[in-house]
PDB file of N, CA and C in Angstrom:
ATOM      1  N   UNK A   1     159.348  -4.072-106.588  1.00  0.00           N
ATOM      2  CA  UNK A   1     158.694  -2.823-106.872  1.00  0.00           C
ATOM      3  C   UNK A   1     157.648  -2.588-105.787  1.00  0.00           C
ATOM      4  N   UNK A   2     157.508  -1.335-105.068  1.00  0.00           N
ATOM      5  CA  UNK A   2     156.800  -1.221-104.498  1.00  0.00           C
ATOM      6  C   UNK A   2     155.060  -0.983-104.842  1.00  0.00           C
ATOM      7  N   UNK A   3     154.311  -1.551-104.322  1.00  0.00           N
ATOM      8  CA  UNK A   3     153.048  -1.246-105.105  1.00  0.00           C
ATOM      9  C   UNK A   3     152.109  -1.055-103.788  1.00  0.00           C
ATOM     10  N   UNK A   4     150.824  -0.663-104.244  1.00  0.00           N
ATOM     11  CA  UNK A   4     149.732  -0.495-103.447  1.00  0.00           C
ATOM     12  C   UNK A   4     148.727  -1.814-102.809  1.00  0.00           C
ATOM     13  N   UNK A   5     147.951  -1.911-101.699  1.00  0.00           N
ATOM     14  CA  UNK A   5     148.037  -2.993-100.705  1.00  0.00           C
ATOM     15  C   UNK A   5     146.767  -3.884-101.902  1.00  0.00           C
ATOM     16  N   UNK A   6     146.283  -2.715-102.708  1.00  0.00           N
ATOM     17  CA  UNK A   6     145.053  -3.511-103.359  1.00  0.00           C
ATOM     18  C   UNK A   6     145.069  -4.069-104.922  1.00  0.00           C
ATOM     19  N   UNK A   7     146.599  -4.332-105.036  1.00  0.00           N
ATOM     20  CA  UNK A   7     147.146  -4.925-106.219  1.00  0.00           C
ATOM     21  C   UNK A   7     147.369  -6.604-106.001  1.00  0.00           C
ATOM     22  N   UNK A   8     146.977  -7.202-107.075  1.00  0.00           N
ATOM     23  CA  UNK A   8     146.761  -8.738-106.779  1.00  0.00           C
ATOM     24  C   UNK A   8     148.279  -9.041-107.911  1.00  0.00           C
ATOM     25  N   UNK A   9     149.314 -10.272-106.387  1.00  0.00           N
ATOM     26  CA  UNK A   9     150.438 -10.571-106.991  1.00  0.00           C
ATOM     27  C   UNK A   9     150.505 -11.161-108.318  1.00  0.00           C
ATOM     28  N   UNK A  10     150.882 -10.548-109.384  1.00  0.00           N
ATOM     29  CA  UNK A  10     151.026 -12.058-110.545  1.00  0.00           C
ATOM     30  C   UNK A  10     150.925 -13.169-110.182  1.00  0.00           C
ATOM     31  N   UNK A  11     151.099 -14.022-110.808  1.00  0.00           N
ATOM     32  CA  UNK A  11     151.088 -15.799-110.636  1.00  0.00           C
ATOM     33  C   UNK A  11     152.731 -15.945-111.201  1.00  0.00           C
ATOM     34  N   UNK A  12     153.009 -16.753-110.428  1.00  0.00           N
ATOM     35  CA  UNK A  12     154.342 -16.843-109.958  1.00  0.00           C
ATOM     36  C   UNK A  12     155.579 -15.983-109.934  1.00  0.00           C
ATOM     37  N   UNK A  13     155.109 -14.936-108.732  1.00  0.00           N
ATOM     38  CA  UNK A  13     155.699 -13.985-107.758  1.00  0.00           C
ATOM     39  C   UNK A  13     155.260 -13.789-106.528  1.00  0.00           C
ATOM     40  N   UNK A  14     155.860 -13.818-105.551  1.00  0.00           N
ATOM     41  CA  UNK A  14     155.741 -13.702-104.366  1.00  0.00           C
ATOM     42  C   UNK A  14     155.828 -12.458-103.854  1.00  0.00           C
ATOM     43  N   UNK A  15     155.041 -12.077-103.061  1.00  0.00           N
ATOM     44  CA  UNK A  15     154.632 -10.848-102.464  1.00  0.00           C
ATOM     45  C   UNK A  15     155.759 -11.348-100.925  1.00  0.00           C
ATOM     46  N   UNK A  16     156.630  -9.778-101.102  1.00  0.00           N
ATOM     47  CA  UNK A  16     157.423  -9.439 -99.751  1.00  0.00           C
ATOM     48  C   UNK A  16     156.755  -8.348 -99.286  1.00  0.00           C
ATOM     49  N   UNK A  17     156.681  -8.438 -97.523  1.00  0.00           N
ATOM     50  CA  UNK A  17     156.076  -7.138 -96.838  1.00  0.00           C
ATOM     51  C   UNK A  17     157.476  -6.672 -96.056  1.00  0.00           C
ATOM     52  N   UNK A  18     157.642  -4.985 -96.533  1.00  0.00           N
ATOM     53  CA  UNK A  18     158.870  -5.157 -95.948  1.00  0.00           C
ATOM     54  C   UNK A  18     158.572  -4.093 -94.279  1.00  0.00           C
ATOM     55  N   UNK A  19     158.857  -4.603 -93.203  1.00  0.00           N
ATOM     56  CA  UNK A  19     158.170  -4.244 -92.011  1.00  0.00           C
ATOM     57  C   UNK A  19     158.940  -2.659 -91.582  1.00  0.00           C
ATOM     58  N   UNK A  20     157.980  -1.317 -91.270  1.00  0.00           N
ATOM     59  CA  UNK A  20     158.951   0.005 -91.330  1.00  0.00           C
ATOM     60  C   UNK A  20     159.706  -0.378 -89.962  1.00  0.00           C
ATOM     61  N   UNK A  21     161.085   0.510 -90.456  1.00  0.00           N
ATOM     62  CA  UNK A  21     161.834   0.617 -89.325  1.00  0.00           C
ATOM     63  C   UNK A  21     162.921   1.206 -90.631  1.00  0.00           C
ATOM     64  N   UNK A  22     163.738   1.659 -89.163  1.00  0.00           N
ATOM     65  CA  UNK A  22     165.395   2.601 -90.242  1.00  0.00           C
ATOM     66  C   UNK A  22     165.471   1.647 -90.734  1.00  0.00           C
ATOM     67  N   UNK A  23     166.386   2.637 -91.643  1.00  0.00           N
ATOM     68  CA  UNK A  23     167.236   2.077 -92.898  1.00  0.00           C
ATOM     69  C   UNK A  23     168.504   2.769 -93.289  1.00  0.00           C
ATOM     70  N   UNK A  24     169.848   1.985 -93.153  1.00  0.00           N
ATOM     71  CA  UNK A  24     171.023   2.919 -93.960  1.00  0.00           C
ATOM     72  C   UNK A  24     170.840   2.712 -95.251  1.00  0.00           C
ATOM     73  N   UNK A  25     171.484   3.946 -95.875  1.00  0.00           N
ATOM     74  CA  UNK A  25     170.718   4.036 -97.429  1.00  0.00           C
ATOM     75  C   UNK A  25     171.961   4.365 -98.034  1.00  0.00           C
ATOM     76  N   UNK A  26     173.129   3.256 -98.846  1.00  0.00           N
ATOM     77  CA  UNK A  26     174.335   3.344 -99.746  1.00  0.00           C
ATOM     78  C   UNK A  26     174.019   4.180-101.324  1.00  0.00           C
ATOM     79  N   UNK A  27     173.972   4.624-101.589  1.00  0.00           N
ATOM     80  CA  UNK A  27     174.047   5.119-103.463  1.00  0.00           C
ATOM     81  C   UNK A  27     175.353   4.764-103.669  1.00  0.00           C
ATOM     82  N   UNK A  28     175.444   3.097-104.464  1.00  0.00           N
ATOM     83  CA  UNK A  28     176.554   2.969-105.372  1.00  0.00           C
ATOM     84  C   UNK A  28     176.697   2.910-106.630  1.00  0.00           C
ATOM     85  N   UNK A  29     177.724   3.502-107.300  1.00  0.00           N
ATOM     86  CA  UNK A  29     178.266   3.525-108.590  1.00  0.00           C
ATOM     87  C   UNK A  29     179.040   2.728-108.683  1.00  0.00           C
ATOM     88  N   UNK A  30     178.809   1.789-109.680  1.00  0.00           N
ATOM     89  CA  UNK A  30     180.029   1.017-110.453  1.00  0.00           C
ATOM     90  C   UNK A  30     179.587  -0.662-110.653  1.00  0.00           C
ATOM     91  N   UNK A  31     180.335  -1.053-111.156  1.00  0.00           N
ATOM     92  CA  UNK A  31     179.808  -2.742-111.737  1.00  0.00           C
ATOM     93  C   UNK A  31     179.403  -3.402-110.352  1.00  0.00           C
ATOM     94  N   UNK A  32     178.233  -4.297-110.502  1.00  0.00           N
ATOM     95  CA  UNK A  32     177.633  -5.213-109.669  1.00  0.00           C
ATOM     96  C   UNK A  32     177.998  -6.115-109.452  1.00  0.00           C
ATOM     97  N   UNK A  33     179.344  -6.683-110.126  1.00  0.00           N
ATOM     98  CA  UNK A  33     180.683  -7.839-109.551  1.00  0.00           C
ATOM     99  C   UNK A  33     181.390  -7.309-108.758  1.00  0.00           C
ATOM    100  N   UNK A  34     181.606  -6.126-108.292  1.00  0.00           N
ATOM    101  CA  UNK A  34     182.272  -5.615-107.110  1.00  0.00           C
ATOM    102  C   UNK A  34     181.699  -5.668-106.176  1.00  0.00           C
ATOM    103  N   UNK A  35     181.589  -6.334-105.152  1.00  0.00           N
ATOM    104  CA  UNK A  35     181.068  -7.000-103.805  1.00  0.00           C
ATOM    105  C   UNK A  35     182.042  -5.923-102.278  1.00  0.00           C
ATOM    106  N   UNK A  36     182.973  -5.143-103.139  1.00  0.00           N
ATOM    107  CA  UNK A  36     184.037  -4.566-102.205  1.00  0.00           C
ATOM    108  C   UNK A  36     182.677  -3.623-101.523  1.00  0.00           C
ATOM    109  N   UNK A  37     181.430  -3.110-102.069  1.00  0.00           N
ATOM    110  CA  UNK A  37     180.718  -2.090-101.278  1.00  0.00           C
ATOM    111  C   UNK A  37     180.037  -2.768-100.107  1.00  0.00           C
ATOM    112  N   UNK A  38     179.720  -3.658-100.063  1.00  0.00           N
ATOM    113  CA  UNK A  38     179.070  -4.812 -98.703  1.00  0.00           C
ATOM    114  C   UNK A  38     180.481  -4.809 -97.691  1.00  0.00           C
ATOM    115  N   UNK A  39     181.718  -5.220 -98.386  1.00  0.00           N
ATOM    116  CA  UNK A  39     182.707  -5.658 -97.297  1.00  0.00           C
ATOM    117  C   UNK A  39     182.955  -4.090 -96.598  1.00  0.00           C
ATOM    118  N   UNK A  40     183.061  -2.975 -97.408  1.00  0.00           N
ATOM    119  CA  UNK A  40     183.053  -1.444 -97.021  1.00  0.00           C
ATOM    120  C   UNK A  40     181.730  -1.423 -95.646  1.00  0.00           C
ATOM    121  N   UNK A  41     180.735  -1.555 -96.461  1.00  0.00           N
ATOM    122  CA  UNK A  41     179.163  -1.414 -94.958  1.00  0.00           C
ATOM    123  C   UNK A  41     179.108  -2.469 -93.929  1.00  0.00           C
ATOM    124  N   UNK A  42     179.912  -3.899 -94.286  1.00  0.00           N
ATOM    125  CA  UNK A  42     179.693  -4.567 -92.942  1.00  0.00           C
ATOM    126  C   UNK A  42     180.533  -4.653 -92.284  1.00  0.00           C
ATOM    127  N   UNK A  43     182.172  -4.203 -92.431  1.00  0.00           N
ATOM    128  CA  UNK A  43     182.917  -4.431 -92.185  1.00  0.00           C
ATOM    129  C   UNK A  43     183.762  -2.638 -91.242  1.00  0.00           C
ATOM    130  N   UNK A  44     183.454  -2.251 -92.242  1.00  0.00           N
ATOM    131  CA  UNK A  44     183.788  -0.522 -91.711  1.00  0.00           C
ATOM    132  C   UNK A  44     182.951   0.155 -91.744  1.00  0.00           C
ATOM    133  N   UNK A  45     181.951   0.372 -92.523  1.00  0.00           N
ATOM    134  CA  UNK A  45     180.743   1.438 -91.870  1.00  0.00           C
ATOM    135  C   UNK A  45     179.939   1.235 -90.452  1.00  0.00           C
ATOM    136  N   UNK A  46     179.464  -0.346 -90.732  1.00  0.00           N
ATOM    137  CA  UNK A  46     178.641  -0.891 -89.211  1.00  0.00           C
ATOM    138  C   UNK A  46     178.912  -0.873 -88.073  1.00  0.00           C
ATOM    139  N   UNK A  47     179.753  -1.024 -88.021  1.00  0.00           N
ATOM    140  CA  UNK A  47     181.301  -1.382 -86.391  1.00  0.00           C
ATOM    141  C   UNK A  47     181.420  -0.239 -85.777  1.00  0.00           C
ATOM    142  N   UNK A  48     181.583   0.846 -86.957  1.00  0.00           N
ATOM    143  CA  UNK A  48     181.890   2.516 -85.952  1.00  0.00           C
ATOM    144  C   UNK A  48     180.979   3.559 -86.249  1.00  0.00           C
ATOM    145  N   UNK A  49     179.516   3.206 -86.688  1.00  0.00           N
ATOM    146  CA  UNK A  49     178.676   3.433 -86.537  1.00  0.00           C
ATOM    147  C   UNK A  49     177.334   3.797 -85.525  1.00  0.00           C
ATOM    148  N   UNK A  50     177.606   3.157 -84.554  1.00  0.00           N
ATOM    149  CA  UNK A  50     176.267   2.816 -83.393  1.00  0.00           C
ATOM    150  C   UNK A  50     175.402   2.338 -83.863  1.00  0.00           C
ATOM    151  N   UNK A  51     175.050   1.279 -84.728  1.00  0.00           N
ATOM    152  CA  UNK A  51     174.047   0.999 -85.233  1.00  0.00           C
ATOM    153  C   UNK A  51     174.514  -0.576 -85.330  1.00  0.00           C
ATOM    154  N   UNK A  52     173.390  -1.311 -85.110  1.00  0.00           N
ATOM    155  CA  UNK A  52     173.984  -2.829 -85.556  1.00  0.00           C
ATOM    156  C   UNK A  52     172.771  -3.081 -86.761  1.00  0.00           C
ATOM    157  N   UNK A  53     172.755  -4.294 -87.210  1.00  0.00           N
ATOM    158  CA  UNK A  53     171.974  -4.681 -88.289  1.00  0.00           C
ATOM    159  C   UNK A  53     170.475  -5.254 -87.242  1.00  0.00           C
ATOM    160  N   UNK A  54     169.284  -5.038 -88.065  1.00  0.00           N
ATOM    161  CA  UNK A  54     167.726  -5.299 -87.571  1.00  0.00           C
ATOM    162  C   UNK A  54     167.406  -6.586 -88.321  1.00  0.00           C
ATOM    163  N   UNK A  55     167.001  -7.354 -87.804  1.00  0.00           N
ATOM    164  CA  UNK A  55     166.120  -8.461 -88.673  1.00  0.00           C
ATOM    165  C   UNK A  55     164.721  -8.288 -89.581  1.00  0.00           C
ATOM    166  N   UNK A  56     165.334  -7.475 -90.368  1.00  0.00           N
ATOM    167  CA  UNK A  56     164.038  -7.296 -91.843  1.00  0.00           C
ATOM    168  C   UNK A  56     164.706  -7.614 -92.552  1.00  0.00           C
ATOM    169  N   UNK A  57     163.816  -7.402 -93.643  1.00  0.00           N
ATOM    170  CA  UNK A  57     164.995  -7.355 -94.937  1.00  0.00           C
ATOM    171  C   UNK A  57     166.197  -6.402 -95.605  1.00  0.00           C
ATOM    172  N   UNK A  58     166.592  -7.031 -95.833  1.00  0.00           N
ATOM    173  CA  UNK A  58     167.902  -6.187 -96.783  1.00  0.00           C
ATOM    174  C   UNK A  58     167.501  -5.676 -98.405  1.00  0.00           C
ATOM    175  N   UNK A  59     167.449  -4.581 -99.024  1.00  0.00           N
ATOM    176  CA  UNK A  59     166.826  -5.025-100.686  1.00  0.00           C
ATOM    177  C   UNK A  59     168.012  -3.457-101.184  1.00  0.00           C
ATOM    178  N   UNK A  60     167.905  -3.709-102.822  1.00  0.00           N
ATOM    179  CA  UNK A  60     168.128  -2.908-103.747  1.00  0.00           C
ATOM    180  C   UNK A  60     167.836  -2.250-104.432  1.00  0.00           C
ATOM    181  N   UNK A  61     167.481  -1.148-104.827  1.00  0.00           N
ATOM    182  CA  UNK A  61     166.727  -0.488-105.685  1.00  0.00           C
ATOM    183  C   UNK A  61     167.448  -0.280-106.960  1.00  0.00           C
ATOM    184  N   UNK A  62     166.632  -0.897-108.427  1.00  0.00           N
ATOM    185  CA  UNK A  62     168.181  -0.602-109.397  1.00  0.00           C
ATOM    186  C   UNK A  62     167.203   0.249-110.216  1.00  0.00           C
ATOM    187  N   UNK A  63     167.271   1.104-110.518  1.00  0.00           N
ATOM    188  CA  UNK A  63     166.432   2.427-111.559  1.00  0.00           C
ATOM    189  C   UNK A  63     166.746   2.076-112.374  1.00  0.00           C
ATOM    190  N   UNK A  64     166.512   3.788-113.130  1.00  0.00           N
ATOM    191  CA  UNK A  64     166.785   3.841-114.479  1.00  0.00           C
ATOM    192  C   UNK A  64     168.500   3.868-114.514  1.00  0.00           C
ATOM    193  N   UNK A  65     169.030   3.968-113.796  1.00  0.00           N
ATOM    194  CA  UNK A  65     170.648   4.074-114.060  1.00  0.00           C
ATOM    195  C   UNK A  65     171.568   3.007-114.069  1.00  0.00           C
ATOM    196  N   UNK A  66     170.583   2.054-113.603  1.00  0.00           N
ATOM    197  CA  UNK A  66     171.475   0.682-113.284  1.00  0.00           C
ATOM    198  C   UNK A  66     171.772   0.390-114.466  1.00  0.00           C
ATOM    199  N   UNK A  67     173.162  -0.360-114.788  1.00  0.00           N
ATOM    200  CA  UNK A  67     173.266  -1.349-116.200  1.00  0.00           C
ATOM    201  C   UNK A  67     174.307  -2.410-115.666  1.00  0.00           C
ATOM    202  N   UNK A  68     173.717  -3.523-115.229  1.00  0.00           N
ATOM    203  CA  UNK A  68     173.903  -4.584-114.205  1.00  0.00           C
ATOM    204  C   UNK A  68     175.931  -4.304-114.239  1.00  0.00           C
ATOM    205  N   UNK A  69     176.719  -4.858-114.999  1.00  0.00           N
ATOM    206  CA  UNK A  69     177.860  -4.847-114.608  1.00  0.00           C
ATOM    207  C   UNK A  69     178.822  -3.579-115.272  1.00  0.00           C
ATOM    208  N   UNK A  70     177.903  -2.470-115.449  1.00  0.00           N
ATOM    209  CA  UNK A  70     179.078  -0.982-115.945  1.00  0.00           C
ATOM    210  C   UNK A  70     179.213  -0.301-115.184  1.00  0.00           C
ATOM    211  N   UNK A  71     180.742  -0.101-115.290  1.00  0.00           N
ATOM    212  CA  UNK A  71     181.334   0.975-113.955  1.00  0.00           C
ATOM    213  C   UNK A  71     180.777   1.768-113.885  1.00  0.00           C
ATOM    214  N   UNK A  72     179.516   2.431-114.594  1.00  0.00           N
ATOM    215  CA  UNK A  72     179.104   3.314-114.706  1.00  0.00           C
ATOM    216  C   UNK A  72     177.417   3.184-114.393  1.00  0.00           C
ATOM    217  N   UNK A  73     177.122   2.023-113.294  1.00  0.00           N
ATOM    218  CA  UNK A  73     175.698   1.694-112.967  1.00  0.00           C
ATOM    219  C   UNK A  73     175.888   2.165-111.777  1.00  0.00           C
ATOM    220  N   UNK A  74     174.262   2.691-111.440  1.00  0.00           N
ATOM    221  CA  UNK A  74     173.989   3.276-110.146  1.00  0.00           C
ATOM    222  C   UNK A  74     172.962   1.926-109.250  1.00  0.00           C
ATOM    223  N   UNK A  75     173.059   2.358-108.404  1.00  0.00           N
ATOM    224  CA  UNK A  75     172.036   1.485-107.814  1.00  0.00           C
ATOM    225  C   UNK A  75     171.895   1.966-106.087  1.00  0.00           C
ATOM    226  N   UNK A  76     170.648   1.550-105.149  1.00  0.00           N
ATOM    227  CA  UNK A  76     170.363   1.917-103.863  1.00  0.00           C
ATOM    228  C   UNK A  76     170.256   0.428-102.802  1.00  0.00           C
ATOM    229  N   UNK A  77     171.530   0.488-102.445  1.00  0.00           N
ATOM    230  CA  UNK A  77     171.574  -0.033-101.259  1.00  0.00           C
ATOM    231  C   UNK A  77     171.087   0.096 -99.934  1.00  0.00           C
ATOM    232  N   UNK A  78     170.092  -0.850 -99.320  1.00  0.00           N
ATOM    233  CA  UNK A  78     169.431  -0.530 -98.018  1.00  0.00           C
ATOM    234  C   UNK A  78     169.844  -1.536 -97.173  1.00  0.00           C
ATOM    235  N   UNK A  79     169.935  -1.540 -95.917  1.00  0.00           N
ATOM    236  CA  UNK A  79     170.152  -1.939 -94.991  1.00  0.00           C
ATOM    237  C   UNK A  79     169.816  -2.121 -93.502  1.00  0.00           C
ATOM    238  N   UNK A  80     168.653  -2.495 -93.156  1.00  0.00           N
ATOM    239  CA  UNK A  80     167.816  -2.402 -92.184  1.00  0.00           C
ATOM    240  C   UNK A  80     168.705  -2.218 -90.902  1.00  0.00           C
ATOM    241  N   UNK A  81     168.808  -1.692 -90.131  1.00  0.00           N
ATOM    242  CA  UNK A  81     169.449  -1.268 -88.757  1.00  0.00           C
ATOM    243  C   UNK A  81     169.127  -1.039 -87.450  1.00  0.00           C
ATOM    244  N   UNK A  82     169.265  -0.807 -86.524  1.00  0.00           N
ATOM    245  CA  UNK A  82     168.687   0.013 -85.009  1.00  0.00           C
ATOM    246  C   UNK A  82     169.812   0.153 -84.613  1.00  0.00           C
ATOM    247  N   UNK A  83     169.686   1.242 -83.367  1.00  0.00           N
ATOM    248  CA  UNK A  83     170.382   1.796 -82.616  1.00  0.00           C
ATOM    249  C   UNK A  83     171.137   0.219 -81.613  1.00  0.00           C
ATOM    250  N   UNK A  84     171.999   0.492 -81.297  1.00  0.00           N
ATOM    251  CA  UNK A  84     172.502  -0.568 -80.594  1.00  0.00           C
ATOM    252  C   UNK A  84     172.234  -0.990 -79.133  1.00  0.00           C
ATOM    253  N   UNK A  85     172.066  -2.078 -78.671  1.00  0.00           N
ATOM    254  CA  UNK A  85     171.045  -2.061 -76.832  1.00  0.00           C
ATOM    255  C   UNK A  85     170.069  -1.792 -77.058  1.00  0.00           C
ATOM    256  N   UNK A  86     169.108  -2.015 -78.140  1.00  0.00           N
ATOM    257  CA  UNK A  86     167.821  -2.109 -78.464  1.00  0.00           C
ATOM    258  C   UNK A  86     166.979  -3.734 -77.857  1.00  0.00           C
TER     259      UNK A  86
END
């Protein structure tokens, strides 16, 4: 969850800083045992894209729509990136 810089972490949770830079941004629908949407973005979106993958992090955003394994869960896929010959 994103929060503000002057919020003190719970006790036992770790605070991630996630560093700006692009981001490809997936909106998927459907159960969270289907792994076919990663092999879709690393495999065929990335390659003919111009974009290769950035060393930050990778994260998910699961809202109010997510319901971990129903074909019918939403969720936000990010994917840190740059232009390629960076």
């Amino acid at each position: 969850m994103e929060v503000s810089n002057d919020l003190e972490v719970p006790s036992g949770m770790d605070e991630v800083v996630i560093p700006p830079g692009l981001y490809a941004l997936f909106l998927y629908k459907g159960p969270s045992s289907d792994r076919a949407v990663f092999q879709y973005i690393f495999n065929t979106w990335l390659p003919g894209s111009g974009y290769e993958l950035d060393d930050r992090p990778h994260y998910e955003i699961l809202g109010e729509k997510y319901r971990n394994n129903d074909p019918e869960s939403e969720e936000e896929i990010w994917i840190p990136i740059r232009e390629m010959n960076q």
